[in-house]
N, C-alpha and C. Protein backbone atom coordinates (compact mmCIF):
# COMPACT_ATOMS: atom_id res chain seq x y z
N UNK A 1 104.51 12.84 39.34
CA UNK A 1 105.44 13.83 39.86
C UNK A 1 104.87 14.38 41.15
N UNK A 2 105.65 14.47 42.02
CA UNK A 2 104.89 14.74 43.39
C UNK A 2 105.80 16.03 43.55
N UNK A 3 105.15 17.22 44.13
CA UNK A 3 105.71 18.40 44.93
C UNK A 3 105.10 18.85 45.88
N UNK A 4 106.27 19.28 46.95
CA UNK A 4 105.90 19.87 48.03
C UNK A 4 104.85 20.66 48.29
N UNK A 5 103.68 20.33 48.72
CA UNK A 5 102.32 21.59 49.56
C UNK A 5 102.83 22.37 50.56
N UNK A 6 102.79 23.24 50.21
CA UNK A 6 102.79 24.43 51.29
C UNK A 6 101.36 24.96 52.20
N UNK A 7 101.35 25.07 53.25
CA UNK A 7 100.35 24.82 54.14
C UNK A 7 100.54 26.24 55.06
N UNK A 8 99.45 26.70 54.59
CA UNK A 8 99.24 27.47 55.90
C UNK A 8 97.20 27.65 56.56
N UNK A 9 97.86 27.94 57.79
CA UNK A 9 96.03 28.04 58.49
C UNK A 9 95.34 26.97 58.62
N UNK A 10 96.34 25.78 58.76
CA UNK A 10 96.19 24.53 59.07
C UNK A 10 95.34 24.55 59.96
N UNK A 11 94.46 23.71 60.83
CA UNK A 11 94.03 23.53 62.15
C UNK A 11 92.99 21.93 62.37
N UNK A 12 93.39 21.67 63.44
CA UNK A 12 92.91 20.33 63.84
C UNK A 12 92.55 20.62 65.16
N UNK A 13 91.39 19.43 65.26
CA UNK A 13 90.58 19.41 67.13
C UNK A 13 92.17 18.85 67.91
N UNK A 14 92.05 19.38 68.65
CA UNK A 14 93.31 18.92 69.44
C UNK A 14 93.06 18.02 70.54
N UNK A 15 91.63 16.83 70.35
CA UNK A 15 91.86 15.84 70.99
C UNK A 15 92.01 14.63 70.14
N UNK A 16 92.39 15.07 69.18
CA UNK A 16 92.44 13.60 67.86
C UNK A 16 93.51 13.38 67.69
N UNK A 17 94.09 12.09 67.68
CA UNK A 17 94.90 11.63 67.82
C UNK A 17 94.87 10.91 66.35
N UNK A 18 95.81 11.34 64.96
CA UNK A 18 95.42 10.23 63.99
C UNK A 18 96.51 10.07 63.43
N UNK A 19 97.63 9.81 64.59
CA UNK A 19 98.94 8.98 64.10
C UNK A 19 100.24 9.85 62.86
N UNK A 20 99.58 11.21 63.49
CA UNK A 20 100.22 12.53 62.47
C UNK A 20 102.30 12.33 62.87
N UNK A 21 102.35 13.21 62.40
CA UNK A 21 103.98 13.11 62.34
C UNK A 21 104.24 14.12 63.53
N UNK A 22 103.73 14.38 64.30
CA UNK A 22 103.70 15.02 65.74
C UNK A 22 104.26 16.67 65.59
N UNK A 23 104.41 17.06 64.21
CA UNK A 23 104.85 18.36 64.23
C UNK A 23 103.39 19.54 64.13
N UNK A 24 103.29 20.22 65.06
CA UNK A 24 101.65 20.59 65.34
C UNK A 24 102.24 22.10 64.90
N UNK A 25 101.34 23.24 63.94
CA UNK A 25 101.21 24.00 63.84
C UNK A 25 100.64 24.47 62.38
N UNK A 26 99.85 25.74 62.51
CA UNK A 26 99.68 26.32 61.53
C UNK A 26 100.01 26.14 60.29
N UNK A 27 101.20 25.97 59.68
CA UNK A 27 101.79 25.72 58.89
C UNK A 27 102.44 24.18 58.64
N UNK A 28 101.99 23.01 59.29
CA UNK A 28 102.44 22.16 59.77
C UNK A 28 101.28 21.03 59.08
N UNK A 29 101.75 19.84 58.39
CA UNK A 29 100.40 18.90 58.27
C UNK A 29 99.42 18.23 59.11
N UNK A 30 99.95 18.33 60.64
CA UNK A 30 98.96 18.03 61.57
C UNK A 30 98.27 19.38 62.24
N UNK A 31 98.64 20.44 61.80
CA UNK A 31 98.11 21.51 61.90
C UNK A 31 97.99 22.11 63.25
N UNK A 32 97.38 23.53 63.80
CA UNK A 32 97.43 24.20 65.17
C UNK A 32 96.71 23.84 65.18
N UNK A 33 96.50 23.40 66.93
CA UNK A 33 95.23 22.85 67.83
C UNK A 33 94.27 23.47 68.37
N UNK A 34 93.37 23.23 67.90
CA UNK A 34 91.71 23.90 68.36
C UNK A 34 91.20 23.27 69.52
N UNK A 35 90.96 23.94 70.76
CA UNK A 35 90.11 22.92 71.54
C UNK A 35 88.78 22.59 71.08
N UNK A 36 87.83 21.91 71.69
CA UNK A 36 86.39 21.97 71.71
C UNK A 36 85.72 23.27 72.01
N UNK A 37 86.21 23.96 73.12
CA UNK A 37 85.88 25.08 73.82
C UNK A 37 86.08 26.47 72.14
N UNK A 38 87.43 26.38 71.74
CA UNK A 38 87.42 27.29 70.67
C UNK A 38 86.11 26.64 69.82
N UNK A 39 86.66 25.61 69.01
CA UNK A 39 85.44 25.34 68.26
C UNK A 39 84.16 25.51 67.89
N UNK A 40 83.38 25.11 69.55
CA UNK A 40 81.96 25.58 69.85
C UNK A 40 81.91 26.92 69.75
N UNK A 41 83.11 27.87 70.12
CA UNK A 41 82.65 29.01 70.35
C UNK A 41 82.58 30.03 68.78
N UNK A 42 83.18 29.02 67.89
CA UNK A 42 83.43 30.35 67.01
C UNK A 42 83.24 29.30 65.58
N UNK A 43 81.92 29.80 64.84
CA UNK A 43 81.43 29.30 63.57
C UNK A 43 82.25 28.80 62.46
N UNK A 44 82.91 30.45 62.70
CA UNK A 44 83.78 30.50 61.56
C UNK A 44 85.52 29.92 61.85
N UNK A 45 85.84 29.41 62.66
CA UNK A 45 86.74 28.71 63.11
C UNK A 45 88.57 29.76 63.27
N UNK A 46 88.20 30.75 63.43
CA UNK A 46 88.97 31.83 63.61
C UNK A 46 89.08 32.42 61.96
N UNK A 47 87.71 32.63 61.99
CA UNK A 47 87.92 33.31 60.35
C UNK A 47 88.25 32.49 58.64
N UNK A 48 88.50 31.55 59.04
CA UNK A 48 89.27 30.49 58.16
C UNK A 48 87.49 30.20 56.98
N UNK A 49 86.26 30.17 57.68
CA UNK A 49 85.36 30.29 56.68
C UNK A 49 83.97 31.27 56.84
N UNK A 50 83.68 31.74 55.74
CA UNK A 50 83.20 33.21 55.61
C UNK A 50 82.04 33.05 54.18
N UNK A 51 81.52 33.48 54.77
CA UNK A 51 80.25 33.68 54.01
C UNK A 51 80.77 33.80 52.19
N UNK A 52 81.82 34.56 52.09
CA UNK A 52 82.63 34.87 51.29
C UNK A 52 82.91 33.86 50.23
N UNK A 53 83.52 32.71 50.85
CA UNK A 53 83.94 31.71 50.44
C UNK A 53 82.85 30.43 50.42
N UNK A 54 81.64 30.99 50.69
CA UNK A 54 80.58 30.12 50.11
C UNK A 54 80.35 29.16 51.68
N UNK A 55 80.70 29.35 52.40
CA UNK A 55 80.56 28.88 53.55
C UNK A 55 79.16 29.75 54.13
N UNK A 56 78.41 28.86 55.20
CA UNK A 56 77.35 29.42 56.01
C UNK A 56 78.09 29.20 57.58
N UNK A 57 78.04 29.90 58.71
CA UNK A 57 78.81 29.77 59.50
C UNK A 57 77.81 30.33 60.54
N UNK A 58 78.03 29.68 62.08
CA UNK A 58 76.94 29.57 63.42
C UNK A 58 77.73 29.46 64.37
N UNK A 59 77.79 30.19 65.49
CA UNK A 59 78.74 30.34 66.46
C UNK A 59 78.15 28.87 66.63
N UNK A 60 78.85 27.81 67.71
CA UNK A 60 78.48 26.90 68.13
C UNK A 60 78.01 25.62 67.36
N UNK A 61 78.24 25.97 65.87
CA UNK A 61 78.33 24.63 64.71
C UNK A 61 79.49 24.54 64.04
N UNK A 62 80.25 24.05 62.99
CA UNK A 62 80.96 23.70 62.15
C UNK A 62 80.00 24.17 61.18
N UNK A 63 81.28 25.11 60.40
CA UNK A 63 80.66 25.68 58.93
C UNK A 63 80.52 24.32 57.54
N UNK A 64 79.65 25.29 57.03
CA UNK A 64 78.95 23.87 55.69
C UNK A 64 78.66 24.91 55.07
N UNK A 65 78.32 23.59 53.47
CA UNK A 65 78.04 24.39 52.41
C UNK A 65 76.66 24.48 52.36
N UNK A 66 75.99 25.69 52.46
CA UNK A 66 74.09 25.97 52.47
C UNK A 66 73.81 25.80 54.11
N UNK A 67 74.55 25.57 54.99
CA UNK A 67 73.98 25.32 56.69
C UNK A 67 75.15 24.85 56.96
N UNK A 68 75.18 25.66 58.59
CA UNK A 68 75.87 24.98 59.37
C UNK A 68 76.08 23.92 59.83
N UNK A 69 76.64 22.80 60.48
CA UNK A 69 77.10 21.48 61.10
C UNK A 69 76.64 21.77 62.44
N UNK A 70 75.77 20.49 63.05
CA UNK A 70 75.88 20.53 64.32
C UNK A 70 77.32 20.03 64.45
N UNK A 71 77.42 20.12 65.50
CA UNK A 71 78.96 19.82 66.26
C UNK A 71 78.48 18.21 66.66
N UNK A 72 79.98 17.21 66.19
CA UNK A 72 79.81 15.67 66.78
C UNK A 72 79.53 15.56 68.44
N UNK A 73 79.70 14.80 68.85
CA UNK A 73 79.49 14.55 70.74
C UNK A 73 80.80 14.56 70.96
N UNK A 74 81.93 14.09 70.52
CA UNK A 74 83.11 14.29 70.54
C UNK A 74 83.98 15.67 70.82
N UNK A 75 83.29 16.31 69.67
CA UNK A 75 83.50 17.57 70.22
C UNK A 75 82.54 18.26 71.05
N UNK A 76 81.65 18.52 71.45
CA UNK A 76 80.58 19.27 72.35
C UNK A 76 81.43 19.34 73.58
């Protein structure tokens, strides 16, 4: 039985291209676009992960579970 996901606080790097259904937003399965520039700048990815939620978070990494992510070369 399959039902509809409801999606919100979606977000994707907005130089990836992975053949999505071209409808971009928040609420959307290809989700609102993050540059690199946001990314690097903000750990917690506009709040979306928080110490709270078991996340460790570093301005200038991608949050993880126990440590932050360096950032790929892709994104840098």
């Amino acid at each position: 039985v399959y039902s509809k996901a409801t999606l919100s606080g979606n977000i994707a790097f907005s130089g990836m291209d992975f053949g999505g259904n071209g409808i971009v937003g928040a609420n959307e399965i290809d989700g609102a676009d993050l540059s690199a520039a946001q990314i690097s700048a903000d750990g917690a990815l506009g709040g979306r992960f928080t110490a709270k939620g078991g996340w460790t978070v570093e301005d200038g990494k991608l949050p993880g579970l126990g440590a932050p992510v360096d950032l790929p070369e892709h994104i840098k």
